[in-house]
Protein backbone atom coordinates (compact mmCIF):
# COMPACT_ATOMS: atom_id res chain seq x y z
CA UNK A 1 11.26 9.97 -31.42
CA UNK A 2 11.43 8.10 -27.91
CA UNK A 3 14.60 6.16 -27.60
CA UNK A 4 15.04 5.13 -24.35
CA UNK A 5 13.09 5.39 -21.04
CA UNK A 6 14.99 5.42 -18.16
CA UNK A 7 13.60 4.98 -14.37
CA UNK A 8 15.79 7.75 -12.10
CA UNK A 9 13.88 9.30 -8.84
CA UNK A 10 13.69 12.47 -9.83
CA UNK A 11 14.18 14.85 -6.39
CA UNK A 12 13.98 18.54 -5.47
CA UNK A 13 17.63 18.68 -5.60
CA UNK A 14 18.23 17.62 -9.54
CA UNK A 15 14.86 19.10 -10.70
CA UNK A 16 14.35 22.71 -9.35
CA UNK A 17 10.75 22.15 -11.46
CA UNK A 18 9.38 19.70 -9.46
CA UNK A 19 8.06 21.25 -5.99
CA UNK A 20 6.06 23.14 -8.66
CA UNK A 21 4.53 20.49 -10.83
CA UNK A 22 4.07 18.67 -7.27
CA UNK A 23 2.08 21.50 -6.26
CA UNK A 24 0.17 21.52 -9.42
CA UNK A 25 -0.63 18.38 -9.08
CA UNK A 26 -2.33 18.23 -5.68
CA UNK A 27 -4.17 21.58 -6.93
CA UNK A 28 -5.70 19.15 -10.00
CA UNK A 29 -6.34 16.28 -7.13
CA UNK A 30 -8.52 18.23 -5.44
CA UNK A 31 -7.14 16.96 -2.01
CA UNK A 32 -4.09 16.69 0.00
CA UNK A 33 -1.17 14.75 -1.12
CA UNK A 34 1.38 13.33 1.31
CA UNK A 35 4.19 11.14 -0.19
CA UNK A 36 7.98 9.87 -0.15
CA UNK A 37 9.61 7.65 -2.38
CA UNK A 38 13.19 6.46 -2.34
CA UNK A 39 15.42 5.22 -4.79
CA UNK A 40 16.36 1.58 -2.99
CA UNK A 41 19.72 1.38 -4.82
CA UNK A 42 21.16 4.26 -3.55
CA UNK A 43 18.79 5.64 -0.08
CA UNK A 44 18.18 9.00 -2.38
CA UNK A 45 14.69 9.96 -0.86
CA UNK A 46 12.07 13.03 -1.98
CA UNK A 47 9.21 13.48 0.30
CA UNK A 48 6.59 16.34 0.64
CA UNK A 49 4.20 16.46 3.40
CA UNK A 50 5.30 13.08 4.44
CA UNK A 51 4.96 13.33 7.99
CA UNK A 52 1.80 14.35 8.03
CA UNK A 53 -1.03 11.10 9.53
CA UNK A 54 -3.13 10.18 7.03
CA UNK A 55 -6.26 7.69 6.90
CA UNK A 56 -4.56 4.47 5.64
CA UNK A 57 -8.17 2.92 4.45
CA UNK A 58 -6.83 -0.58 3.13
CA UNK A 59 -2.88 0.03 2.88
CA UNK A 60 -3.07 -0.71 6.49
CA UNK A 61 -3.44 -4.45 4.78
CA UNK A 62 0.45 -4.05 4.23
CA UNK A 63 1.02 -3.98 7.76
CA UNK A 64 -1.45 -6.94 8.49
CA UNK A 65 0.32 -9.28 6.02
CA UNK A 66 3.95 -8.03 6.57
CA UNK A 67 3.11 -9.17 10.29
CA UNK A 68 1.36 -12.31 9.43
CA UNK A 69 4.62 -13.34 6.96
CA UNK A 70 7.30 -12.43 9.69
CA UNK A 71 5.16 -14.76 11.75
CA UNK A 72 5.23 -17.89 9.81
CA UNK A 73 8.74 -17.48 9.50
CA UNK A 74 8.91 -17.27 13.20
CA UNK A 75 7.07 -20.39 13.57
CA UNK A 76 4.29 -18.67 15.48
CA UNK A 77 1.95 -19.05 12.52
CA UNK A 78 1.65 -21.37 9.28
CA UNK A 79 0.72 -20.72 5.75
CA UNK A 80 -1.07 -23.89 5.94
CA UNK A 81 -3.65 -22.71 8.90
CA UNK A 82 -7.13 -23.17 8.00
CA UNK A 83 -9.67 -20.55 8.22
CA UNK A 84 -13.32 -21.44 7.81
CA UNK A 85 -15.66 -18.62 6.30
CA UNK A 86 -19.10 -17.68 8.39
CA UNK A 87 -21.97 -15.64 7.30
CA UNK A 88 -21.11 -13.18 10.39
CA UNK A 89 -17.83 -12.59 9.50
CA UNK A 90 -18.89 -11.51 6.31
CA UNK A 91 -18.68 -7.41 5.11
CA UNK A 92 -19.38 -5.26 2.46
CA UNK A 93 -17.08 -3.29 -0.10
CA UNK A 94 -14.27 -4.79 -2.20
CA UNK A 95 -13.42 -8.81 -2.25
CA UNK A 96 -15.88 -12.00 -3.17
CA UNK A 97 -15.98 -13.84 0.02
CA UNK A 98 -18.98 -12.07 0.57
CA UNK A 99 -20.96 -13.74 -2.15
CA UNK A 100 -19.69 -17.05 -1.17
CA UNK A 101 -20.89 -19.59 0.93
CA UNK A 102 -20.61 -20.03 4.75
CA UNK A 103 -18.39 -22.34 5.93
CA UNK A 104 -15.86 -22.36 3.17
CA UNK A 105 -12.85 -23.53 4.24
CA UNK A 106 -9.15 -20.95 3.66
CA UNK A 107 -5.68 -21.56 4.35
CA UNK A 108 -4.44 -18.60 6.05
CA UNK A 109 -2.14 -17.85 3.00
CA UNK A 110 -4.86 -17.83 0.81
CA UNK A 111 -7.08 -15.36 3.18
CA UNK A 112 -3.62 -13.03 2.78
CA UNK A 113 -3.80 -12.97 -0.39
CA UNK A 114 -7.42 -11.87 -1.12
CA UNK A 115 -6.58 -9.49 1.31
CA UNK A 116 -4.31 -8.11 -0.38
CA UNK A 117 -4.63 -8.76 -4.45
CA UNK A 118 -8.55 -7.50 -4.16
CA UNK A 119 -8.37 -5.88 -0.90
CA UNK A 120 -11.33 -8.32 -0.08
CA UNK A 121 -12.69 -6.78 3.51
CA UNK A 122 -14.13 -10.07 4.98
CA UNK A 123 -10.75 -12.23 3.95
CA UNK A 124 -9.31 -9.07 5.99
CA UNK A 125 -11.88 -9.43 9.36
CA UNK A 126 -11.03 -13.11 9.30
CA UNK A 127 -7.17 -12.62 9.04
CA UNK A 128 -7.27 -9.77 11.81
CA UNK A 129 -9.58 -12.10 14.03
CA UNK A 130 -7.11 -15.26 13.74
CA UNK A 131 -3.83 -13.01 14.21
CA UNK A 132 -5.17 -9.74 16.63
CA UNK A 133 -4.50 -6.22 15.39
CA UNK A 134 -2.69 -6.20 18.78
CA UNK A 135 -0.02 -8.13 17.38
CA UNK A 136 -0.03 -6.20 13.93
CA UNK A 137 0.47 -3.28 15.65
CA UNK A 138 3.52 -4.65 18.77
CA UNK A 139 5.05 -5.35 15.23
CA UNK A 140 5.45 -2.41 13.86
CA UNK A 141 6.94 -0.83 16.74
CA UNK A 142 9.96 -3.59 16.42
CA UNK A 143 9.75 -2.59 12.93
CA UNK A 144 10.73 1.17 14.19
CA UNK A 145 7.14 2.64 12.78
CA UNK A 146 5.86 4.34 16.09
CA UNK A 147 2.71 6.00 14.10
CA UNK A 148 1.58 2.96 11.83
CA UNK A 149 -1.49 1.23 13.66
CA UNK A 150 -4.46 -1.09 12.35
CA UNK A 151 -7.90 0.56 14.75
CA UNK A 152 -9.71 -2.13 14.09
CA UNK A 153 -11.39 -4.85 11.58
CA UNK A 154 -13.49 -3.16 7.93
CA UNK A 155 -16.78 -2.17 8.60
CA UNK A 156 -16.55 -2.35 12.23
CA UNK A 157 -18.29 0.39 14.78
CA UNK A 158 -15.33 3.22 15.32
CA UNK A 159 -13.84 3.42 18.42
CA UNK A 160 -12.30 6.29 20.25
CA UNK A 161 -9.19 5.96 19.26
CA UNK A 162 -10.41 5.47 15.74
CA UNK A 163 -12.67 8.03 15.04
CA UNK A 164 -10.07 9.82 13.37
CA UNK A 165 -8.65 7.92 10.94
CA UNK A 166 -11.02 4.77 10.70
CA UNK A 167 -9.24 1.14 9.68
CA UNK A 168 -5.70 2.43 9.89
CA UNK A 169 -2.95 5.25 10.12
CA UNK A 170 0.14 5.84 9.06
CA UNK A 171 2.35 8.36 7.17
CA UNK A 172 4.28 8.60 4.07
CA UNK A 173 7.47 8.34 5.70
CA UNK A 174 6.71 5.15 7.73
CA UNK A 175 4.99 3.29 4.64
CA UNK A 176 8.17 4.35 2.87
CA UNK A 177 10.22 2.86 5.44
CA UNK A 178 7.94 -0.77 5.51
CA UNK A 179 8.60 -0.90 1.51
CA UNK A 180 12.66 -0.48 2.00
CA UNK A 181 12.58 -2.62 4.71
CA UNK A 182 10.39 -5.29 2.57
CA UNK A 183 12.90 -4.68 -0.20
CA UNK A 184 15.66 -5.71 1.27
CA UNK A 185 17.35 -9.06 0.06
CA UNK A 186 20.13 -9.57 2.60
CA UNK A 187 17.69 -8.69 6.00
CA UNK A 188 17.40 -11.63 8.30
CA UNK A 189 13.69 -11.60 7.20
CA UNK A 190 14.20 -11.74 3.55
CA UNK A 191 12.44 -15.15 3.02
CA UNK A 192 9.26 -13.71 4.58
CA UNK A 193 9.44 -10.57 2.74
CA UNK A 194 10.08 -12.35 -0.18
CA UNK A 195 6.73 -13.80 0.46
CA UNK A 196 5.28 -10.25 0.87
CA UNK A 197 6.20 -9.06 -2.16
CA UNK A 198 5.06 -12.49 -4.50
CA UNK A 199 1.64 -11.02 -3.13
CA UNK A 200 2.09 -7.35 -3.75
CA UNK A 201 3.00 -8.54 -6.89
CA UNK A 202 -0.11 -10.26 -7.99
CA UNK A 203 -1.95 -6.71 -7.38
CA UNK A 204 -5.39 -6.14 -9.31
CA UNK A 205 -6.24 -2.68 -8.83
CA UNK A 206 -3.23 -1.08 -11.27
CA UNK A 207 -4.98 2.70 -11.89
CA UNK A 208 -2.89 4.48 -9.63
CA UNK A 209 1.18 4.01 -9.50
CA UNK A 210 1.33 2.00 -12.38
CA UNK A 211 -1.43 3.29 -14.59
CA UNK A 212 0.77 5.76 -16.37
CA UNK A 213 4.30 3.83 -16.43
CA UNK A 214 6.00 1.92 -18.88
CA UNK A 215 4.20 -1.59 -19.33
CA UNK A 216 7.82 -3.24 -19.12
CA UNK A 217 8.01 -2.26 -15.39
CA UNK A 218 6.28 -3.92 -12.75
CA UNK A 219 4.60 -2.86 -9.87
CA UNK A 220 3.84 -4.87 -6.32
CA UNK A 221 2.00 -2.55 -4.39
CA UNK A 222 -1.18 -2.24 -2.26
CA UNK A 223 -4.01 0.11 -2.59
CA UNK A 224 -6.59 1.98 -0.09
CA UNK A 225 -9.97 3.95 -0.56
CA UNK A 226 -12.40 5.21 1.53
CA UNK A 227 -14.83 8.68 0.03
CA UNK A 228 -12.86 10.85 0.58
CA UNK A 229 -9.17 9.02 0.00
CA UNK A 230 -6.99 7.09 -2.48
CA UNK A 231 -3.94 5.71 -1.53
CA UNK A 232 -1.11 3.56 -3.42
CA UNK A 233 2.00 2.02 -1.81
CA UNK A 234 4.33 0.01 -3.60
CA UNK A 235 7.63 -0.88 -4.97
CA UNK A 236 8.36 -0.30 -8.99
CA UNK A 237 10.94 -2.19 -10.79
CA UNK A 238 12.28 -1.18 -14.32
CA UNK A 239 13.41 -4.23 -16.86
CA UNK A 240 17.56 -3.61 -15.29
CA UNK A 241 16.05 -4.07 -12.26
CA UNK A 242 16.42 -0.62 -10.64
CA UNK A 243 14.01 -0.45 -7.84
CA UNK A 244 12.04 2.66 -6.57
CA UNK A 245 9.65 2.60 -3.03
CA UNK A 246 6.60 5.36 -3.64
CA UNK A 247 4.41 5.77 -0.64
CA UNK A 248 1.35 8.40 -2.13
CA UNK A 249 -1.59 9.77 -0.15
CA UNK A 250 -4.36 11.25 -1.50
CA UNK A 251 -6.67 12.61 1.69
CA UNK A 252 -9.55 14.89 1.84
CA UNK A 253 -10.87 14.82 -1.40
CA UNK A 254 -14.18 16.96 -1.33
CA UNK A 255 -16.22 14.48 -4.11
CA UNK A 256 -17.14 11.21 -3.88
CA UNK A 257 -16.17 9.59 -7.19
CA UNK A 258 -16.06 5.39 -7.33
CA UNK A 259 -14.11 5.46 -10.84
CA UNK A 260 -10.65 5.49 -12.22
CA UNK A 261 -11.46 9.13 -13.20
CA UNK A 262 -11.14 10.40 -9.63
CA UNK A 263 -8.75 13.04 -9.94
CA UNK A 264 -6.91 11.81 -6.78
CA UNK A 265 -5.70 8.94 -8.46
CA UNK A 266 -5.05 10.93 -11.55
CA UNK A 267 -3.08 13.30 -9.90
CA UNK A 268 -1.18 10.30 -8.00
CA UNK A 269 -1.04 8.30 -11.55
CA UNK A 270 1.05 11.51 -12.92
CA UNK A 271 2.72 12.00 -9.66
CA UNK A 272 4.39 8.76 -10.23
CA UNK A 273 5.42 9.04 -13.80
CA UNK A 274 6.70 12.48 -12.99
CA UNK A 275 8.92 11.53 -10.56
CA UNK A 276 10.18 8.21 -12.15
CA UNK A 277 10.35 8.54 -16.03
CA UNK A 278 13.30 10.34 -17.72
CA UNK A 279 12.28 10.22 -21.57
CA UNK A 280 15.58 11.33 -24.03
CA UNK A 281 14.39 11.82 -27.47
């Protein structure tokens, strides 16, 4: 019988097993899996592939709001800033502004966090067209993340520069690095992070990280799809607290499949639980 389940990172170093179930595990997602995750009490890190660029599809909505809160506490922006919905602003894919009514009227928090809770595209194209993916992007070079960078707003025409990867890119390793950053309580920026994370908090779309972990933990995190991708970034906390940063990439899956049962996140879903839950019996 269970008696206890404990949240430890488990690494390459104290589990020889686990380059082989990790291995496994991208064979059963059918794709490429790219990830790090580090244990925020003590810096203890496990990464495979994480250097590799991958198509951020909407994770690059991290970036986007991180910016946005580090600018309100900068005085640059306001919470309170009022954004006003219009049918050409309007997209398809995940969110509800869509089906709503021109000329609707947003406070710039509450565009952030449709953004990021439903990972609502047109609450995204009207945050990127008050703030500039510019500035998004000047950020997270002070921010030390040379490869992170938003191409440009959803469902807009590629450009050159990106063809490649679409809305965003990034690696494991960098979106690793924005989640410790984000994490940490005594940074100058805390009360802006602190922000960031309320909304990661409030997530909808739970069938990846969390899906297969405890129900006592929680999860703040933010999710990306495109065809042929699933991505989940986020930070996990167990019920003492103990905090773990998981940065997971799922990229070039060969089958489009819009449900829960795509074996990326499956394979991302067990990824997660095996490197985080220690059952004793």
């Amino acid at each position: 019988m269970t008696t206890e389940t404990v949240l430890r990172l488990r690494t390459f170093e104290n589990d020889p097993a686990l380059r082989g179930d990790i291995e496994a595990l991208e064979r059963q997602s059918t794709g490429k899996i790219r990830f790090a995750a580090r244990d925020l009490q003590t810096g203890e890190t496990v990464a495979y592939n994480a250097d590799v660029k991958c198509k951020t599809a909407s994770v690059i909505k991290l970036p986007i709001l991180v910016h946005t809160a580090l600018a309100v506490q900068e005085g640059t922006l306001s919470w309170d800033e009022r954004l006003t919905l219009t049918d050409a602003e309007k997209v398809g894919g995940s969110g509800v502004l869509t089906h709503l009514t021109a000329g609707l009227n947003l406070s710039l928090r509450d565009a952030c966090m449709l953004m990021t809770i439903l990972s609502d595209n047109t609450a995204t194209n009207m945050v990127i067209e008050h703030i500039g993916v510019e500035a998004v992007n000047a950020r997270m070079r002070t921010l030390h993340l040379p490869i992170t960078t938003c191409f440009r707003k959803s469902y807009a025409p590629d450009t050159e520069a990106s063809r490649e990867f679409g809305l965003g890119v990034s690696t494991a390793n960098e979106m690793c690095d924005l989640l410790t950053q984000i994490s940490d309580t005594e940074s100058d920026n805390a009360s802006a992070y602190m922000q960031v994370l309320k909304m990661l908090g409030e997530q909808q779309y739970t069938d990846t990280i969390p899906r297969l972990l405890p129900a006592s933990w929680k999860y703040a995190g933010k999710t990306g799809s495109v065809d042929a991708v699933r991505n989940d970034v986020g930070i996990v906390t167990a019920p003492d607290s103990a905090q773990v940063a998981l940065a997971f990439f799922c990229q070039e899956l060969p089958d489009v499949l819009w449900t829960p049962d795509n074996p990326g996140m499956v394979a991302l879903a067990r990824l997660a639980r095996r490197l985080l839950v220690a059952v004793h019996a």
